[in-house]
PDB file of N, CA and C in Angstrom:
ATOM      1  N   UNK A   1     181.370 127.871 -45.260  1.00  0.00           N
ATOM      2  CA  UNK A   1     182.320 128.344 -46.220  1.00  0.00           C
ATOM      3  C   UNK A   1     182.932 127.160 -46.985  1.00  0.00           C
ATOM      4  N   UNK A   2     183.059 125.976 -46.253  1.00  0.00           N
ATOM      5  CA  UNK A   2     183.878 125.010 -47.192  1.00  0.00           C
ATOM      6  C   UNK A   2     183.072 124.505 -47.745  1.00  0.00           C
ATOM      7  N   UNK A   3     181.588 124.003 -47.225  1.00  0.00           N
ATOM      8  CA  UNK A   3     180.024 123.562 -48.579  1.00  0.00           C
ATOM      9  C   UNK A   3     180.079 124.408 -49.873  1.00  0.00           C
ATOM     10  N   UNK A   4     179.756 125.750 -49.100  1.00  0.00           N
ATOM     11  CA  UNK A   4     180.261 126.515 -50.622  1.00  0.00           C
ATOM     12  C   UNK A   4     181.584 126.549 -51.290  1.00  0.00           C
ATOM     13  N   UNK A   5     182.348 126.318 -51.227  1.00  0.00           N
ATOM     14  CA  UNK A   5     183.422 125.942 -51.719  1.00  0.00           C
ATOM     15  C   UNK A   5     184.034 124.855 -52.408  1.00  0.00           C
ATOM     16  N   UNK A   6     183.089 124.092 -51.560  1.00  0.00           N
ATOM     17  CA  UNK A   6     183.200 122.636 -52.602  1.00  0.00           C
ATOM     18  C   UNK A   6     182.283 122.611 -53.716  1.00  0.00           C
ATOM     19  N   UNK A   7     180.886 123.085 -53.399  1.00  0.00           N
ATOM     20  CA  UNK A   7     179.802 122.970 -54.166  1.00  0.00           C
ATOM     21  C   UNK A   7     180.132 123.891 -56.273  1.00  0.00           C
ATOM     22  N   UNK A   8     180.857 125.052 -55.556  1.00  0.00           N
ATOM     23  CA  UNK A   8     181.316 126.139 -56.909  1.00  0.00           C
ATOM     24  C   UNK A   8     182.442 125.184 -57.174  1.00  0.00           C
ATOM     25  N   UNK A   9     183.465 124.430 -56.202  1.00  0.00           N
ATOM     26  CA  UNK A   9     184.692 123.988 -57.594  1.00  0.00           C
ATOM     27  C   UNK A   9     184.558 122.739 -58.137  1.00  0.00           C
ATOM     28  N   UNK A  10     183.667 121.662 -57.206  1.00  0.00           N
ATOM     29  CA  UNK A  10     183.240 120.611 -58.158  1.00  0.00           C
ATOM     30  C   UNK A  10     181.917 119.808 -58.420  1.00  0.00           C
ATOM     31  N   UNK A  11     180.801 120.909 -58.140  1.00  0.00           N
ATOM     32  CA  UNK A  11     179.302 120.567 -58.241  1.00  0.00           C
ATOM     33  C   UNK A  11     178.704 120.198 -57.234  1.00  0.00           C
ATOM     34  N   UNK A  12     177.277 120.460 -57.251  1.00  0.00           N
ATOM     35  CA  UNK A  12     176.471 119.836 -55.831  1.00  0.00           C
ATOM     36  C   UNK A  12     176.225 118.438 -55.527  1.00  0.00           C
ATOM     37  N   UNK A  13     176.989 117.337 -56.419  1.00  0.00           N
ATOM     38  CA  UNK A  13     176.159 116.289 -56.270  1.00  0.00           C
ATOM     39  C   UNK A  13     178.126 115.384 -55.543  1.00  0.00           C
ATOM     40  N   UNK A  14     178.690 116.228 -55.876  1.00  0.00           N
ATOM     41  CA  UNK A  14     180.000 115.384 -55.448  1.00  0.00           C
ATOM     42  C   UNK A  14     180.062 115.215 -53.600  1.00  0.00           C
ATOM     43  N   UNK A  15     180.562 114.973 -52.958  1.00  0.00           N
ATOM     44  CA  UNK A  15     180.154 114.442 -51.590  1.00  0.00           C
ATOM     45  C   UNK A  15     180.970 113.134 -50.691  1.00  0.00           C
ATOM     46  N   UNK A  16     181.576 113.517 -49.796  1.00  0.00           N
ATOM     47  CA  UNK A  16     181.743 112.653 -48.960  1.00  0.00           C
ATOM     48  C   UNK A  16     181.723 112.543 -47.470  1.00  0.00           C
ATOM     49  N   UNK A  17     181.461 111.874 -46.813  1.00  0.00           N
ATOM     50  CA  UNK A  17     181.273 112.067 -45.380  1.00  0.00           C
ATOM     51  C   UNK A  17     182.131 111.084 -44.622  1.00  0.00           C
ATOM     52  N   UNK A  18     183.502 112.209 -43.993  1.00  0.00           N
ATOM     53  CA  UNK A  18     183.912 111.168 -42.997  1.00  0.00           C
ATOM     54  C   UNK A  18     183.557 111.375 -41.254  1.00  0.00           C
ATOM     55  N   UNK A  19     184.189 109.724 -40.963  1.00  0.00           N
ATOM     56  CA  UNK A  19     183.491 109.565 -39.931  1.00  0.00           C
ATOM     57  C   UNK A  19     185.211 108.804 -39.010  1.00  0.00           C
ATOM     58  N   UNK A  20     185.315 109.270 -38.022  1.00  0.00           N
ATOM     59  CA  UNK A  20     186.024 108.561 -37.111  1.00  0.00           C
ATOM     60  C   UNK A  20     185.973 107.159 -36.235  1.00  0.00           C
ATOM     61  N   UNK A  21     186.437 105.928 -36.753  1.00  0.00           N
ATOM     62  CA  UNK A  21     185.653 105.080 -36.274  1.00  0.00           C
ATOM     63  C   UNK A  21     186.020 104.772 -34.875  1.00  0.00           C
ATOM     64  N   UNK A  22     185.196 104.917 -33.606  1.00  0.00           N
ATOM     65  CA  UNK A  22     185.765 104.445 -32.427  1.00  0.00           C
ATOM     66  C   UNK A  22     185.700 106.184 -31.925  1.00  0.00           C
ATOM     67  N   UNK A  23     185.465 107.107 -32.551  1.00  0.00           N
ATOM     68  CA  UNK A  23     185.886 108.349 -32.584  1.00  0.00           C
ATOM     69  C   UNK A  23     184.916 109.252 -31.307  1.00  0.00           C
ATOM     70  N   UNK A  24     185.103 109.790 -30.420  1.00  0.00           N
ATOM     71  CA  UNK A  24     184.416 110.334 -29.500  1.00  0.00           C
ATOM     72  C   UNK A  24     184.173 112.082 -29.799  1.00  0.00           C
ATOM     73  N   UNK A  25     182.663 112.291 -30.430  1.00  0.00           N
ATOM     74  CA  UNK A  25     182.362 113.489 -30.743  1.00  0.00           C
ATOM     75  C   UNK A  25     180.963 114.434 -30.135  1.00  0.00           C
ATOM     76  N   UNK A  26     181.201 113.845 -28.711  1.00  0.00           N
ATOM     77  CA  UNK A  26     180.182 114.610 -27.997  1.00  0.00           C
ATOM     78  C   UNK A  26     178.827 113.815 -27.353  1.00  0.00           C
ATOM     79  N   UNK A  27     178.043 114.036 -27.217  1.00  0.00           N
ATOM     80  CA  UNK A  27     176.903 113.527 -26.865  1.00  0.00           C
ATOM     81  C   UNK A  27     175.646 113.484 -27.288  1.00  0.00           C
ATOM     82  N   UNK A  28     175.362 114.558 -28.375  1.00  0.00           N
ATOM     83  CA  UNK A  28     174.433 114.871 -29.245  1.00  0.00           C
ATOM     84  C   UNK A  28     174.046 114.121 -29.506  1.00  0.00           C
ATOM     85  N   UNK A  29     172.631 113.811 -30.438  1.00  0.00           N
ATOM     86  CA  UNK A  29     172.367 113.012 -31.727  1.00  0.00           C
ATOM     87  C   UNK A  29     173.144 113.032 -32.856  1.00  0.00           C
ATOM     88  N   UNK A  30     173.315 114.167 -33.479  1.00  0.00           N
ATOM     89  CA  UNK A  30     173.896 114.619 -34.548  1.00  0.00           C
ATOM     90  C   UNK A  30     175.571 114.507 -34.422  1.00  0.00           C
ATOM     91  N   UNK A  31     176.175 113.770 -33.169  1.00  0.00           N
ATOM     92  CA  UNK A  31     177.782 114.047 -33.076  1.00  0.00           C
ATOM     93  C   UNK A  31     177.329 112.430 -32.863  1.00  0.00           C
ATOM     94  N   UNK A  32     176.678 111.818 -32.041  1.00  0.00           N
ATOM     95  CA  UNK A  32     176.890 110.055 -31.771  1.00  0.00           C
ATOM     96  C   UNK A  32     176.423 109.743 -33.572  1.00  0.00           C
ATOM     97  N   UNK A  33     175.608 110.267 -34.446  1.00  0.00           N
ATOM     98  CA  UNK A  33     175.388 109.919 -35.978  1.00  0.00           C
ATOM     99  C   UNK A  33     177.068 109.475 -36.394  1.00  0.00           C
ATOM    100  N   UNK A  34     178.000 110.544 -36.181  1.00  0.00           N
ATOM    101  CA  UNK A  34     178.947 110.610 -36.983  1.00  0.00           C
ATOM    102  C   UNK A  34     180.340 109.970 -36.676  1.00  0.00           C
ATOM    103  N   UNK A  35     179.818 108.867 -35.415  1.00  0.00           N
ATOM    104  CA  UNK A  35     181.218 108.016 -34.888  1.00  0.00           C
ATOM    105  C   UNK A  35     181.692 106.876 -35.532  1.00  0.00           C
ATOM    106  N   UNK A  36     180.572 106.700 -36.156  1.00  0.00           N
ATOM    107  CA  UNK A  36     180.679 105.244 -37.506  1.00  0.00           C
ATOM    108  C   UNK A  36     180.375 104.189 -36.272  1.00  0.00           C
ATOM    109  N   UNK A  37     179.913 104.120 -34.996  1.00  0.00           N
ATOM    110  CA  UNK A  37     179.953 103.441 -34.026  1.00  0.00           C
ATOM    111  C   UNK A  37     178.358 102.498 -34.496  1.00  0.00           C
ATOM    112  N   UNK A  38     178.251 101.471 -33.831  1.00  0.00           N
ATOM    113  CA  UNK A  38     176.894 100.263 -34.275  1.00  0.00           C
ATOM    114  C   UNK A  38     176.196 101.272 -32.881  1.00  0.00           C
ATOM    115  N   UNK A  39     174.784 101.129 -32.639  1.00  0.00           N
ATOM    116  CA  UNK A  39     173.831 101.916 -31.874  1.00  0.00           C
ATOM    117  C   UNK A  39     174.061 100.895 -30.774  1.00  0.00           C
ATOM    118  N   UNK A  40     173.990 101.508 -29.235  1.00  0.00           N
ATOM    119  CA  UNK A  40     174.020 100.501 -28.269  1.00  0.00           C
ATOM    120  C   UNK A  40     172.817 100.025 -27.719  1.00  0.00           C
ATOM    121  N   UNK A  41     171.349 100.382 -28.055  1.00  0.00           N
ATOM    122  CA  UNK A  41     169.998 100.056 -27.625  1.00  0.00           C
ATOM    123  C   UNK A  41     169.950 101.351 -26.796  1.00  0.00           C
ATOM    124  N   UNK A  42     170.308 102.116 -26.528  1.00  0.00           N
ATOM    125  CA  UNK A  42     170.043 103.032 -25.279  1.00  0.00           C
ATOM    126  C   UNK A  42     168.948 103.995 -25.919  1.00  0.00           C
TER     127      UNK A  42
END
């Protein structure tokens, strides 16, 4: 709901992605992507 929402009030190409730095968001791939953290070799 908020993609579409952003996309109709100020176009598809506008965009930002935040990230928590130091930020603990699970264990996933897709949640360790978004910690702004450097990769530990693991």
């Amino acid at each position: 709901m908020a993609r579409k929402y952003g996309i109709e009030k100020y176009g598809p190409n506008r965009y930002h992605i935040v990230t928590a730095k130091m930020g603990f968001h699970g264990r996933t791939f897709g949640a360790m992507s978004a910690t702004g953290q450097p990769a530990n070799g693991c």
